[in-house]
C-alpha atoms as a PDB file:
ATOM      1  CA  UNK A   1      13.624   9.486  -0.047  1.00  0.00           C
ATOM      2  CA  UNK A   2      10.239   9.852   0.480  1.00  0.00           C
ATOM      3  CA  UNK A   3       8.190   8.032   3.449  1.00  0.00           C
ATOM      4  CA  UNK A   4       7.138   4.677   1.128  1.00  0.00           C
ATOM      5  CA  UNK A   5      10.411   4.117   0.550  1.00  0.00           C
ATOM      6  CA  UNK A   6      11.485   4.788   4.047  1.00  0.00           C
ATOM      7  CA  UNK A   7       9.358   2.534   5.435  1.00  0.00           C
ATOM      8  CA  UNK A   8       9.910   0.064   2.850  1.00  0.00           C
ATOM      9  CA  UNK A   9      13.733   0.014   3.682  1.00  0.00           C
ATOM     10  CA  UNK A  10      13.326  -0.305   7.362  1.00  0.00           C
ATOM     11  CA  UNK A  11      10.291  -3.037   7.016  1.00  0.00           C
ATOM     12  CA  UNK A  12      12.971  -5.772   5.017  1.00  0.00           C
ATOM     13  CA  UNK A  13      15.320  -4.559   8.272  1.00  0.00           C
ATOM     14  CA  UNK A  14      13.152  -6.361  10.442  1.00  0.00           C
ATOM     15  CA  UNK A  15      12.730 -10.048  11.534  1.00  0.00           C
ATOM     16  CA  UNK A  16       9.959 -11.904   9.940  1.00  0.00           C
ATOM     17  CA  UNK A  17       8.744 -11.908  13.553  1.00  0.00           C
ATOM     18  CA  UNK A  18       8.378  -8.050  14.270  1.00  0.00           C
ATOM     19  CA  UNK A  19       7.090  -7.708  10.256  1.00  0.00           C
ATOM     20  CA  UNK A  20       4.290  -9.613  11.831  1.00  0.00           C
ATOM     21  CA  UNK A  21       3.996  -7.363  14.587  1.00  0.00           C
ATOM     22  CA  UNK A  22       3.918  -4.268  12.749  1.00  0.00           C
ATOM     23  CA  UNK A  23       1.777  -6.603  10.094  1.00  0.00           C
ATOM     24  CA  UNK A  24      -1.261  -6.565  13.122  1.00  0.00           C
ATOM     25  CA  UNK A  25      -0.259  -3.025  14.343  1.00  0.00           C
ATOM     26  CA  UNK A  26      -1.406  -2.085  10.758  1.00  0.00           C
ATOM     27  CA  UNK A  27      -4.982  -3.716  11.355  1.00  0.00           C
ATOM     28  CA  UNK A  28      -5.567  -2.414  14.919  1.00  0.00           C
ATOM     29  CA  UNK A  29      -5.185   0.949  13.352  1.00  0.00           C
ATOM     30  CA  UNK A  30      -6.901   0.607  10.375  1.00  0.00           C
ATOM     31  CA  UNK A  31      -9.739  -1.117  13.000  1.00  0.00           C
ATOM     32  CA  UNK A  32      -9.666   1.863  15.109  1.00  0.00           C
ATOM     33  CA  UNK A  33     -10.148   4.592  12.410  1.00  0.00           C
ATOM     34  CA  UNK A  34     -13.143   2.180  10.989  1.00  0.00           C
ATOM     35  CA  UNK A  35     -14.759   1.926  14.295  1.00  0.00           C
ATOM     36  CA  UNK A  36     -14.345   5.202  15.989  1.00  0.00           C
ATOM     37  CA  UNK A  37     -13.998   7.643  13.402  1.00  0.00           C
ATOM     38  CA  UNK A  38     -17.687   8.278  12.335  1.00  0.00           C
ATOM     39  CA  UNK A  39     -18.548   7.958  16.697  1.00  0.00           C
ATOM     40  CA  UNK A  40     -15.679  10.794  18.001  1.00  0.00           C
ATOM     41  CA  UNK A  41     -18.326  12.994  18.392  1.00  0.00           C
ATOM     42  CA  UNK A  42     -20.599  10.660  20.215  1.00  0.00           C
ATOM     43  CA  UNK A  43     -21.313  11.530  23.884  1.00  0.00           C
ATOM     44  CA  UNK A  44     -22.812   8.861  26.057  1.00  0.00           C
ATOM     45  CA  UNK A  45     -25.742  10.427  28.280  1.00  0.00           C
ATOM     46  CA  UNK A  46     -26.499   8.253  30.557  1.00  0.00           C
ATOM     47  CA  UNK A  47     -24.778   6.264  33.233  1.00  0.00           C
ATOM     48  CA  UNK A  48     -25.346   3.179  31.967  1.00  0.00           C
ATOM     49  CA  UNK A  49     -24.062   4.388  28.602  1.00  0.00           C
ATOM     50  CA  UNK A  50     -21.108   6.098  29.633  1.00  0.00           C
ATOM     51  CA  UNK A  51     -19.940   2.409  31.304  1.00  0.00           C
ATOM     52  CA  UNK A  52     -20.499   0.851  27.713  1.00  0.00           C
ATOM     53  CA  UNK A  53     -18.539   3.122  26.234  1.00  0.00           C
ATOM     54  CA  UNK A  54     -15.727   2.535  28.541  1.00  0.00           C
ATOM     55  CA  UNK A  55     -16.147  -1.125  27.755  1.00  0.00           C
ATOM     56  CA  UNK A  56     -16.221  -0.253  24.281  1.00  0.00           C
ATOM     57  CA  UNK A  57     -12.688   2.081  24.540  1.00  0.00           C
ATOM     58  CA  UNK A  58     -11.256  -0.505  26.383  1.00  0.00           C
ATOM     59  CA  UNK A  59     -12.508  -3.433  23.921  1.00  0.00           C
ATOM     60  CA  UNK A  60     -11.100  -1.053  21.117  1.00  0.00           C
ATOM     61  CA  UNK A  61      -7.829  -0.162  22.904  1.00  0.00           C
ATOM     62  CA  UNK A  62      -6.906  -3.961  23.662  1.00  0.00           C
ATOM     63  CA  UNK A  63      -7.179  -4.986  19.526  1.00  0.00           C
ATOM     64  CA  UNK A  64     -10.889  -6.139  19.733  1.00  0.00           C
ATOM     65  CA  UNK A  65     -12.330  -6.527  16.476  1.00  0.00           C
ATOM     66  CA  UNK A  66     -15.502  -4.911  16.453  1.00  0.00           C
ATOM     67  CA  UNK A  67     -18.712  -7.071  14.592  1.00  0.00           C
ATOM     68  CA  UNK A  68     -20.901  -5.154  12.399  1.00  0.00           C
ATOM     69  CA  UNK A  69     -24.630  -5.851  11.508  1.00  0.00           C
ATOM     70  CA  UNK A  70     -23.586  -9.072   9.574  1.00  0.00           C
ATOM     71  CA  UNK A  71     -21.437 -10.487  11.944  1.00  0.00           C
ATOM     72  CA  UNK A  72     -24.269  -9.926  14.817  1.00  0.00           C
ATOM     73  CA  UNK A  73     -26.429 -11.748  12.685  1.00  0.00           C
ATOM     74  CA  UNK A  74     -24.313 -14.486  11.715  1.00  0.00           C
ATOM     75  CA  UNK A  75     -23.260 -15.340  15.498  1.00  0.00           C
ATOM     76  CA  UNK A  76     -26.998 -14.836  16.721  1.00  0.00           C
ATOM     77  CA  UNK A  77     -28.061 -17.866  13.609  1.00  0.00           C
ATOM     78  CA  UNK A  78     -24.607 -19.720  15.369  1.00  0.00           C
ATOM     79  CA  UNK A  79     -26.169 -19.809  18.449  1.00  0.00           C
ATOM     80  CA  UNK A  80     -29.541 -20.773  17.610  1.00  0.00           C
ATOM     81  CA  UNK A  81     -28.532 -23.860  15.982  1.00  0.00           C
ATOM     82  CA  UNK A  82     -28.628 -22.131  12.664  1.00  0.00           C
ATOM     83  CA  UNK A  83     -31.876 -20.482  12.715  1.00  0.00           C
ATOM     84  CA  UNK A  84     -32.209 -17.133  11.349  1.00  0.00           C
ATOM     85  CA  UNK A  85     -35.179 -14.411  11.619  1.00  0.00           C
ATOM     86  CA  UNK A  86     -36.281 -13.872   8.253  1.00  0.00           C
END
């Protein structure tokens, strides 16, 4: 049996309620490879940088979804009232 199927067979062993756990387990790791992958190599210089990259970690670490460029945007227009920088 190969690892699909295994995990497959022990997934419809679970309660609906721990399917949803490993359900969001599933999207913190896919979150973390998104977010962190391309940055492993990323070494904060300065003090002020190495704290927000603890922050960062720690934001990562507890499930935090990350915004991109877009989702900046979009909360930066939601807190002006809408308005957006052309």
């Amino acid at each position: 049996m190969g690892r699909e199927e295994q995990l497959i067979e022990d997934w419809r062993q679970l309660t609906p309620e721990k399917q949803q756990k490993v359900v969001e387990f599933v999207k913190l790791l896919k979150s973390e490879s998104e977010t962190t992958s391309p940055e492993s190599d990323f070494v904060p210089q300065t003090p002020l940088g190495k704290k927000l990259w603890k922050i960062r970690q720690r934001a990562i670490a507890a499930g935090l979804q990350l915004l991109n460029e877009d989702d900046i945007a979009q909360e930066i227009a939601a807190r002006r009232g809408g308005y957006r920088d052309a």
